[in-house]
PDB file of N, CA and C in Angstrom:
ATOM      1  N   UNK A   1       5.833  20.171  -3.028  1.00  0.00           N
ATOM      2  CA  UNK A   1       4.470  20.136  -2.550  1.00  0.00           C
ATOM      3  C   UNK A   1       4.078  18.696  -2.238  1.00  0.00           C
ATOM      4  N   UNK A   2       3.266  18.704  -1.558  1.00  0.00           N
ATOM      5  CA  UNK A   2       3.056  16.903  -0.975  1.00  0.00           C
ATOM      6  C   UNK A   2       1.518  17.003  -0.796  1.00  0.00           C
ATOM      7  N   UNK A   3       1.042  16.017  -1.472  1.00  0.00           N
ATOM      8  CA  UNK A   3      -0.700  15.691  -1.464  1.00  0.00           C
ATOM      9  C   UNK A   3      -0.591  14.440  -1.175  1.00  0.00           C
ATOM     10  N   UNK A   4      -1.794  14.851  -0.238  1.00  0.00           N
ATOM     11  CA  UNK A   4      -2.101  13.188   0.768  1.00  0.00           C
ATOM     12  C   UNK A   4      -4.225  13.190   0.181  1.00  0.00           C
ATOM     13  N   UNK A   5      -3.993  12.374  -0.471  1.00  0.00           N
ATOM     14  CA  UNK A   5      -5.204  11.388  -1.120  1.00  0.00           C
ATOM     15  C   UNK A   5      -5.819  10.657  -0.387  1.00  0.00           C
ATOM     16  N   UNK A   6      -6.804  10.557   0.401  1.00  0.00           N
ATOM     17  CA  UNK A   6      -7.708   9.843   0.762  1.00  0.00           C
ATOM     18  C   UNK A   6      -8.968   9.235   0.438  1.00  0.00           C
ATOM     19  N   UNK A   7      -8.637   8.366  -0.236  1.00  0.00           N
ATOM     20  CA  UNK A   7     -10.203   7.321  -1.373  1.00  0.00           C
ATOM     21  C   UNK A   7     -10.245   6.062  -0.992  1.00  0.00           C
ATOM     22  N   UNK A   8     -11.710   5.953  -1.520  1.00  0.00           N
ATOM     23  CA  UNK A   8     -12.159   4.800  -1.673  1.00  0.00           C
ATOM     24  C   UNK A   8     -11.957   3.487  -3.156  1.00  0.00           C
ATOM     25  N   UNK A   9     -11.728   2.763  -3.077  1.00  0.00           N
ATOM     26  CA  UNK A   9     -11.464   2.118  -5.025  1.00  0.00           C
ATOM     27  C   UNK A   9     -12.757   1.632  -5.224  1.00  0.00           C
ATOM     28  N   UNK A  10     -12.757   1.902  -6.227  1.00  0.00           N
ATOM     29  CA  UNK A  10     -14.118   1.739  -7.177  1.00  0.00           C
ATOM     30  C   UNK A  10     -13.478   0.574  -8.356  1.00  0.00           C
ATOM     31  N   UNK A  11     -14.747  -0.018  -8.452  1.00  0.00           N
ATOM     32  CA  UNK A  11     -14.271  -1.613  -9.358  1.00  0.00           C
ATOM     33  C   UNK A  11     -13.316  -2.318  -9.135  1.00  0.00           C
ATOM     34  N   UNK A  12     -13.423  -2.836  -7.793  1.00  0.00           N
ATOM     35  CA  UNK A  12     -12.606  -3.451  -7.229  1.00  0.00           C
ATOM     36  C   UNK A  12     -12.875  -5.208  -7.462  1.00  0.00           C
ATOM     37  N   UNK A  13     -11.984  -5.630  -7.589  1.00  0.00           N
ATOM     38  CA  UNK A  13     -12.218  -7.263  -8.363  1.00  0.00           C
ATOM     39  C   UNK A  13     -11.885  -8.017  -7.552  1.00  0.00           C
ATOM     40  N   UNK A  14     -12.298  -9.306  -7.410  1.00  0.00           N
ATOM     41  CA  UNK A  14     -12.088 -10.417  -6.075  1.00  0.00           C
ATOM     42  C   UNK A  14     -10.566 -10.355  -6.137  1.00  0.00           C
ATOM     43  N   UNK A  15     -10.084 -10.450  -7.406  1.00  0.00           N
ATOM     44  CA  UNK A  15      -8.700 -11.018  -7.546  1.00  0.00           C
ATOM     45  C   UNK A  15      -7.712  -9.962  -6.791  1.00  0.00           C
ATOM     46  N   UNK A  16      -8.057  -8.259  -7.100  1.00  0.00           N
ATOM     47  CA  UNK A  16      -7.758  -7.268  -6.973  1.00  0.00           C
ATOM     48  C   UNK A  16      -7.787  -6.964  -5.209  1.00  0.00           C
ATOM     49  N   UNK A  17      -8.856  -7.443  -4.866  1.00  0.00           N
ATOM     50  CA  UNK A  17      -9.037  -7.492  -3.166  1.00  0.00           C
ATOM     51  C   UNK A  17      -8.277  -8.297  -2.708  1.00  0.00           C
ATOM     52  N   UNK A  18      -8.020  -9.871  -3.142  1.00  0.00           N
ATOM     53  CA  UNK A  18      -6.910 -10.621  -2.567  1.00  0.00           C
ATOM     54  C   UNK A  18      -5.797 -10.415  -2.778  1.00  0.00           C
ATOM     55  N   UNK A  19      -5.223  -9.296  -3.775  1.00  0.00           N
ATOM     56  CA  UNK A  19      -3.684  -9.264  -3.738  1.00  0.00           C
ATOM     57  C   UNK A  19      -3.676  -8.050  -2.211  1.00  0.00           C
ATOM     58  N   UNK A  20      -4.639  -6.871  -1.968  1.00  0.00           N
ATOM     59  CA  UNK A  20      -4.469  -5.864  -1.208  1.00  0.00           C
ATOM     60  C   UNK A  20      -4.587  -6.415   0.194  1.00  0.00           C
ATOM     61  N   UNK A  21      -5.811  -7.632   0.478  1.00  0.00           N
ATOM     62  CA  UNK A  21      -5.610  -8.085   1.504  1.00  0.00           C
ATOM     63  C   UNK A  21      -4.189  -8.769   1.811  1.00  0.00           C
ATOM     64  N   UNK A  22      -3.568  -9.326   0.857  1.00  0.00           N
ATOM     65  CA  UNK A  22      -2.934 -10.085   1.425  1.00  0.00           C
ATOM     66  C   UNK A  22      -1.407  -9.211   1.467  1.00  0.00           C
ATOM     67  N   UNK A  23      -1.234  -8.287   0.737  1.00  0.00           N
ATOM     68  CA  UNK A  23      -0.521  -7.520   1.338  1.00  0.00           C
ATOM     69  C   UNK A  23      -0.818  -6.359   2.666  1.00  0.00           C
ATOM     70  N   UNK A  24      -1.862  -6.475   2.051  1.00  0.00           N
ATOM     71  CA  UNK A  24      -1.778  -5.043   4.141  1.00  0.00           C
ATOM     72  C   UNK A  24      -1.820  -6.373   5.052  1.00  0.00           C
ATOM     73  N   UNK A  25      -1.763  -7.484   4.939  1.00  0.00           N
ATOM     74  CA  UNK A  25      -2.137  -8.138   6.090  1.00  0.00           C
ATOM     75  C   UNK A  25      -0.255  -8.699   6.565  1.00  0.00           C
ATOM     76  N   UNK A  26       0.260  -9.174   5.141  1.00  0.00           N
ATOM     77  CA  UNK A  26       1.996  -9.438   5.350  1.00  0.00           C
ATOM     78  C   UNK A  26       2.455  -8.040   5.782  1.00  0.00           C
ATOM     79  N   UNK A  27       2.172  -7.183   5.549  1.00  0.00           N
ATOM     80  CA  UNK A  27       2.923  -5.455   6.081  1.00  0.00           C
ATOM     81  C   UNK A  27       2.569  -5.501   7.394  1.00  0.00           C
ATOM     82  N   UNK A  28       1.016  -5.906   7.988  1.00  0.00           N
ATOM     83  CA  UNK A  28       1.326  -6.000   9.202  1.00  0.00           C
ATOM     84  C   UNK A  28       2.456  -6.786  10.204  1.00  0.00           C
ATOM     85  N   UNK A  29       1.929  -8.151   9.542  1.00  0.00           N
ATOM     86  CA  UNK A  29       3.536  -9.122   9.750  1.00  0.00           C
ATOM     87  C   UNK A  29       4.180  -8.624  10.204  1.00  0.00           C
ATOM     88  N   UNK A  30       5.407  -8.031   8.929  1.00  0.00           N
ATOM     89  CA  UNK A  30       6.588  -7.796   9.040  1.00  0.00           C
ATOM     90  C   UNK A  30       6.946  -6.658  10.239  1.00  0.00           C
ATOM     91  N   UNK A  31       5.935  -5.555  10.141  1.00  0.00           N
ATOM     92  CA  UNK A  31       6.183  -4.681  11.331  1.00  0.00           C
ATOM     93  C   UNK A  31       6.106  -5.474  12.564  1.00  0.00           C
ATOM     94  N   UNK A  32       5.368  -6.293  12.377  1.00  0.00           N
ATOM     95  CA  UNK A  32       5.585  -7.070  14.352  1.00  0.00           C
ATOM     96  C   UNK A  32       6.605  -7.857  14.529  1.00  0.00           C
ATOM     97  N   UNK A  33       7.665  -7.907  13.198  1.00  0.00           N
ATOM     98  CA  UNK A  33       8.890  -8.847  13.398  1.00  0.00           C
ATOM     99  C   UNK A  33       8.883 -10.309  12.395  1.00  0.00           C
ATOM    100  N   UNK A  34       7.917 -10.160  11.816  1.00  0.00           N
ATOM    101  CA  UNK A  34       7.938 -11.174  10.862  1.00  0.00           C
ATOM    102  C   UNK A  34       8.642 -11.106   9.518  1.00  0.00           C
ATOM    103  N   UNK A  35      10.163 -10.951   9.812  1.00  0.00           N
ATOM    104  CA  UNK A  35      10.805 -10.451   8.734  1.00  0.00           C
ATOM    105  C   UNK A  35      10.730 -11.295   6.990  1.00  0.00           C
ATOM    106  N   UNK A  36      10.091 -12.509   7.231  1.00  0.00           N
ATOM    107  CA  UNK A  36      10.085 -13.779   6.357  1.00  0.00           C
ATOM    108  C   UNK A  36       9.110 -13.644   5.780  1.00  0.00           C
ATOM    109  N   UNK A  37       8.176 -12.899   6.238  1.00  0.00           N
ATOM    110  CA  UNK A  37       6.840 -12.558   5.230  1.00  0.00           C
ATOM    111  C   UNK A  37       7.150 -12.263   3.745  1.00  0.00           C
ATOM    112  N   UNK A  38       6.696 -12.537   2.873  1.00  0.00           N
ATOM    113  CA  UNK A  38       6.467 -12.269   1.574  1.00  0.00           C
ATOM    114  C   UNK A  38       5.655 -10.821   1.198  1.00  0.00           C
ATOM    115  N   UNK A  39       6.738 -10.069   1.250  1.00  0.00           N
ATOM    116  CA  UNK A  39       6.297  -8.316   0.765  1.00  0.00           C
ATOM    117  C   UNK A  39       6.708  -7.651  -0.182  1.00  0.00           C
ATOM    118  N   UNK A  40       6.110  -7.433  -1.159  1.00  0.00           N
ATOM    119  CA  UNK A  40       6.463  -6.446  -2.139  1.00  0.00           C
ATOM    120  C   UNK A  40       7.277  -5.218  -1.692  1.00  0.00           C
ATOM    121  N   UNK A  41       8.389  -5.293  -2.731  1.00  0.00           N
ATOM    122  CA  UNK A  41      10.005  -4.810  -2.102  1.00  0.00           C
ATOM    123  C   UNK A  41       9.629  -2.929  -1.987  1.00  0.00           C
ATOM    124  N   UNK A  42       8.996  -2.731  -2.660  1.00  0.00           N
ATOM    125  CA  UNK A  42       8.585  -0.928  -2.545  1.00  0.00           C
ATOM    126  C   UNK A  42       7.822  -0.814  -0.746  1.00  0.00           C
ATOM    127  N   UNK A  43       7.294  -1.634  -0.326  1.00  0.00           N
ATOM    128  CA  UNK A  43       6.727  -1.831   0.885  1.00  0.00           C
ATOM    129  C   UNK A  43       7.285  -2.119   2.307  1.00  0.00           C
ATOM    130  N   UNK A  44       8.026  -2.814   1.428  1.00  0.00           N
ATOM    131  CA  UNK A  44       9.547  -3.462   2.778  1.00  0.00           C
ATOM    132  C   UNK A  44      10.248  -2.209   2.970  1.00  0.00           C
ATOM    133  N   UNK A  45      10.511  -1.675   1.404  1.00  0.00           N
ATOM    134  CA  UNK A  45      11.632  -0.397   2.259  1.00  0.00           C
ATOM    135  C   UNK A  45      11.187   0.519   2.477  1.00  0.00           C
ATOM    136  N   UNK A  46       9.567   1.086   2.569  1.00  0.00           N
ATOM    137  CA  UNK A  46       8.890   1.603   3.445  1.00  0.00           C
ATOM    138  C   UNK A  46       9.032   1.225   4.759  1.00  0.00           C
ATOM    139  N   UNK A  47       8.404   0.248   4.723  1.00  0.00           N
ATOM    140  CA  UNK A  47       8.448   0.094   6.289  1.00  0.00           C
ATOM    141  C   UNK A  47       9.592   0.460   7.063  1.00  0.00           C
ATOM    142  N   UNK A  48      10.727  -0.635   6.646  1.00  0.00           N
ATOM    143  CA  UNK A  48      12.066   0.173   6.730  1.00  0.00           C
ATOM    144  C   UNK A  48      12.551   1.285   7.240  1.00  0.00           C
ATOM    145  N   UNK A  49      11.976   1.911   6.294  1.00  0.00           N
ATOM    146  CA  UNK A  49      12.876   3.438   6.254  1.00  0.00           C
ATOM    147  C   UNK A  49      11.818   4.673   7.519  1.00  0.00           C
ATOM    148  N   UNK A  50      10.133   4.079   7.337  1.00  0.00           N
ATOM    149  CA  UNK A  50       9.186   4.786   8.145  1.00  0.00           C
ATOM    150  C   UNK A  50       9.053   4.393   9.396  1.00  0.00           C
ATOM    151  N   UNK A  51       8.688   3.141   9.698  1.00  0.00           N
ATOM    152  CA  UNK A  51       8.283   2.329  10.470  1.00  0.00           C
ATOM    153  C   UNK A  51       8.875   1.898  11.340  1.00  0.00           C
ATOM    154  N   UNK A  52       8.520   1.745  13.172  1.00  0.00           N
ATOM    155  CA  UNK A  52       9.649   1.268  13.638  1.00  0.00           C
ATOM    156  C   UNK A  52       8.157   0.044  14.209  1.00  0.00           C
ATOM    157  N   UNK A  53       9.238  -1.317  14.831  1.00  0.00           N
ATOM    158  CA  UNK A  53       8.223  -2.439  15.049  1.00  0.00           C
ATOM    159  C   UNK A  53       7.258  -2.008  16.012  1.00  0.00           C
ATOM    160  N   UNK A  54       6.195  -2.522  15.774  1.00  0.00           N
ATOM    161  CA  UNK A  54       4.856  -2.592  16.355  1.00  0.00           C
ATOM    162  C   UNK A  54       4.148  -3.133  16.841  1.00  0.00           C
ATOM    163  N   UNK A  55       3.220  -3.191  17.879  1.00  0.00           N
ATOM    164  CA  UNK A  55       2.560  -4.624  18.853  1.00  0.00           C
ATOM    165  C   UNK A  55       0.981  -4.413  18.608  1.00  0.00           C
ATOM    166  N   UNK A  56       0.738  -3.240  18.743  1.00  0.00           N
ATOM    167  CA  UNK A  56      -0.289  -3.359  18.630  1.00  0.00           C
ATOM    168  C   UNK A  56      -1.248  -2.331  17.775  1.00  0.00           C
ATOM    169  N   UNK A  57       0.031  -1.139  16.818  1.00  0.00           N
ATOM    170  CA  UNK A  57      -0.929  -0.279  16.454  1.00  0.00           C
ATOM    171  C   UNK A  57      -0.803  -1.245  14.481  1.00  0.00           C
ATOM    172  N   UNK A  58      -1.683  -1.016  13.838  1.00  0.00           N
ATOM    173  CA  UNK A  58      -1.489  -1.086  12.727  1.00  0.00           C
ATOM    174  C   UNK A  58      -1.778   0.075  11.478  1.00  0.00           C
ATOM    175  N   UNK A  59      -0.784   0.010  10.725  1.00  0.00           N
ATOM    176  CA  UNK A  59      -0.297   1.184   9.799  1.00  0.00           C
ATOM    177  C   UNK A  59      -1.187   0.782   8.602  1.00  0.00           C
ATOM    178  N   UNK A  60      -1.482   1.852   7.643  1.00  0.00           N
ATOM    179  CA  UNK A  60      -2.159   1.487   6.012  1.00  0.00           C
ATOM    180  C   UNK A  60      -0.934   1.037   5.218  1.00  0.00           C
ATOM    181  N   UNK A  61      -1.195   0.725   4.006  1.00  0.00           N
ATOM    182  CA  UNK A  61      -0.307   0.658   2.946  1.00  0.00           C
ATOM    183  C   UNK A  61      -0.682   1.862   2.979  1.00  0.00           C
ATOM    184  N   UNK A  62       1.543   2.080   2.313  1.00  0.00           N
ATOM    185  CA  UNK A  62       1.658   3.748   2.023  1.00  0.00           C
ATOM    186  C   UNK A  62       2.041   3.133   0.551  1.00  0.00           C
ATOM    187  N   UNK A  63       1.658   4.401  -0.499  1.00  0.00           N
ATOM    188  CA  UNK A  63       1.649   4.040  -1.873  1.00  0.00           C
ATOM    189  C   UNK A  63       3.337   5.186  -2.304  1.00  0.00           C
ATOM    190  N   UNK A  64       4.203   4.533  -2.776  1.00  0.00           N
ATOM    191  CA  UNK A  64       5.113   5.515  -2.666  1.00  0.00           C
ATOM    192  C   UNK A  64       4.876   6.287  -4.378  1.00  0.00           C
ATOM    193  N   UNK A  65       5.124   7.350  -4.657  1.00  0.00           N
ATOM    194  CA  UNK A  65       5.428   8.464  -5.781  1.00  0.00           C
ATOM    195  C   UNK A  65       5.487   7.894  -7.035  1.00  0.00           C
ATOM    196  N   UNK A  66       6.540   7.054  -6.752  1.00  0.00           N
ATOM    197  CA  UNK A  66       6.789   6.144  -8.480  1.00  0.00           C
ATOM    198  C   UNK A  66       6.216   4.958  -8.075  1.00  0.00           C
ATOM    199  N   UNK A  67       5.302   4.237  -7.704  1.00  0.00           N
ATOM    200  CA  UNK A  67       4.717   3.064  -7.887  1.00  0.00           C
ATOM    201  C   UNK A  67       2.943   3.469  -8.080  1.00  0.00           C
ATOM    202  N   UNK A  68       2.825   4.435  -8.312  1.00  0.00           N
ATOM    203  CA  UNK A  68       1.799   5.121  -9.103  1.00  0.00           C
ATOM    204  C   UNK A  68       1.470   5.936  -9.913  1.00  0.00           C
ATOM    205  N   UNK A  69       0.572   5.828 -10.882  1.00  0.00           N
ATOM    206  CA  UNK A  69       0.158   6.640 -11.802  1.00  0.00           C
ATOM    207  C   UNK A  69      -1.217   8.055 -11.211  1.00  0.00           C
ATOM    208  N   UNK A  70      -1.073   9.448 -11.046  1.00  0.00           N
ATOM    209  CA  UNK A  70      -1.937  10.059 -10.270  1.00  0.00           C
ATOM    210  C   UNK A  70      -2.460  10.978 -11.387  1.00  0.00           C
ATOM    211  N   UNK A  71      -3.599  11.167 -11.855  1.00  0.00           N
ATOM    212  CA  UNK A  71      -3.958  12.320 -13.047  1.00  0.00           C
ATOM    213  C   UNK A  71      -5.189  12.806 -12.818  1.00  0.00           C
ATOM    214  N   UNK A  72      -5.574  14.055 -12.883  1.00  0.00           N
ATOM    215  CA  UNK A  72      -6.742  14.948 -12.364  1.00  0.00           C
ATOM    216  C   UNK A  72      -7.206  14.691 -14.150  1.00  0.00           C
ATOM    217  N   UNK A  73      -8.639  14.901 -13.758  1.00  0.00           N
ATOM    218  CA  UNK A  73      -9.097  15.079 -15.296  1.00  0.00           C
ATOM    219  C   UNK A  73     -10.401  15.917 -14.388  1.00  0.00           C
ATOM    220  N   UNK A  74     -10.399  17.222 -14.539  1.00  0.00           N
ATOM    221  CA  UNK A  74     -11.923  17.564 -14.358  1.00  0.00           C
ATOM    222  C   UNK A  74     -11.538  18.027 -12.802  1.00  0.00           C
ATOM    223  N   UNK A  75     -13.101  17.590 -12.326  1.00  0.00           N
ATOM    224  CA  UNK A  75     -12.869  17.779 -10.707  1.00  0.00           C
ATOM    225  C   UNK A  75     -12.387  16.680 -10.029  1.00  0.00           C
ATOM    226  N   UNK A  76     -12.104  15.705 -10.646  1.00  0.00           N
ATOM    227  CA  UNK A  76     -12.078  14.390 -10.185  1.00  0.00           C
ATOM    228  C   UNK A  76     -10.242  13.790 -10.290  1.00  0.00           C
ATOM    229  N   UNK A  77      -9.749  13.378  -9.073  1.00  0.00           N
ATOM    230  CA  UNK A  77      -8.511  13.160  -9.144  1.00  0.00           C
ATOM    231  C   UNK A  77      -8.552  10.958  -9.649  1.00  0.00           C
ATOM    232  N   UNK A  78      -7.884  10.679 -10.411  1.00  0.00           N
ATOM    233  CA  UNK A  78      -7.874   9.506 -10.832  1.00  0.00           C
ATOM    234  C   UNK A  78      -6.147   8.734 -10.119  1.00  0.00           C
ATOM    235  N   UNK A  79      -6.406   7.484  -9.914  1.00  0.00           N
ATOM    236  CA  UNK A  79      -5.064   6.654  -9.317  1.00  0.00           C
ATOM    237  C   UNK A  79      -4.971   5.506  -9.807  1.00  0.00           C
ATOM    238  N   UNK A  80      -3.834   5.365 -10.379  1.00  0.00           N
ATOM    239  CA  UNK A  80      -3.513   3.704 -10.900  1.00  0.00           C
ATOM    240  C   UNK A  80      -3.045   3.254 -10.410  1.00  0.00           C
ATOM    241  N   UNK A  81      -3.291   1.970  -9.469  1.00  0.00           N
ATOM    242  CA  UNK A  81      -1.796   0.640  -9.268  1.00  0.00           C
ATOM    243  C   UNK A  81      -1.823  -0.103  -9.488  1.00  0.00           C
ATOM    244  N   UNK A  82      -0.614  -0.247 -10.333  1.00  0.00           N
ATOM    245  CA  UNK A  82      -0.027  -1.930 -10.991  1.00  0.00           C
ATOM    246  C   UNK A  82      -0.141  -2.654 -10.019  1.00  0.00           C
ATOM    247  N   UNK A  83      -0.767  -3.767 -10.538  1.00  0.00           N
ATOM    248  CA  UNK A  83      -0.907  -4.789  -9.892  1.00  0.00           C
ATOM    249  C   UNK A  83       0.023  -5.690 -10.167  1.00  0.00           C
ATOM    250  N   UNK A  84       0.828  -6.743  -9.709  1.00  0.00           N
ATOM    251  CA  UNK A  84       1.302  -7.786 -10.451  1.00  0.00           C
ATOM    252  C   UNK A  84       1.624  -8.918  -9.255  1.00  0.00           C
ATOM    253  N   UNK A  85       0.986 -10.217 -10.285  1.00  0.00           N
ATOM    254  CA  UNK A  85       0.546 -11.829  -8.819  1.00  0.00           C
ATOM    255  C   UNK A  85       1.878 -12.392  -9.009  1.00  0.00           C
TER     256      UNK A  85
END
């Protein structure tokens, strides 16, 4: 079965916004050929494996299966990601 999650993050922290900016912004990079970018390796072999290079469309971060924690409590679906600087 495959669930596709679409949210917003709640308590989001300056520090927490500059690691996400600065990765969706190197993921763009690398898809336009910027292979030297600095990308978190679960992301690279996304791109990789999904992605073919790009000029002008830009893709989200995709969150892969095991680099998250996903748990319903209630009506409400909850998401964790490790962060690490």
């Amino acid at each position: 079965m495959r669930l596709t999650i679409q949210a917003g993050i709640v308590g989001l922290t300056r520090s927490k916004k500059e690691i996400l900016d600065r990765e969706y912004s190197n993921l763009q990079r690398f898809l336009k050929g910027d292979r030297a970018v600095p990308l978190y390796s679960a992301n690279k072999q996304q791109a990789l494996r999904y992605y073919r290079k790009v000029k002008w469309k830009e893709y989200p971060l995709s969150l892969r299966n095991d680099l998250i924690n996903l748990r319903r409590a209630r009506a409400f679906w909850f998401l964790k990601i490790p962060f690490t600087v």
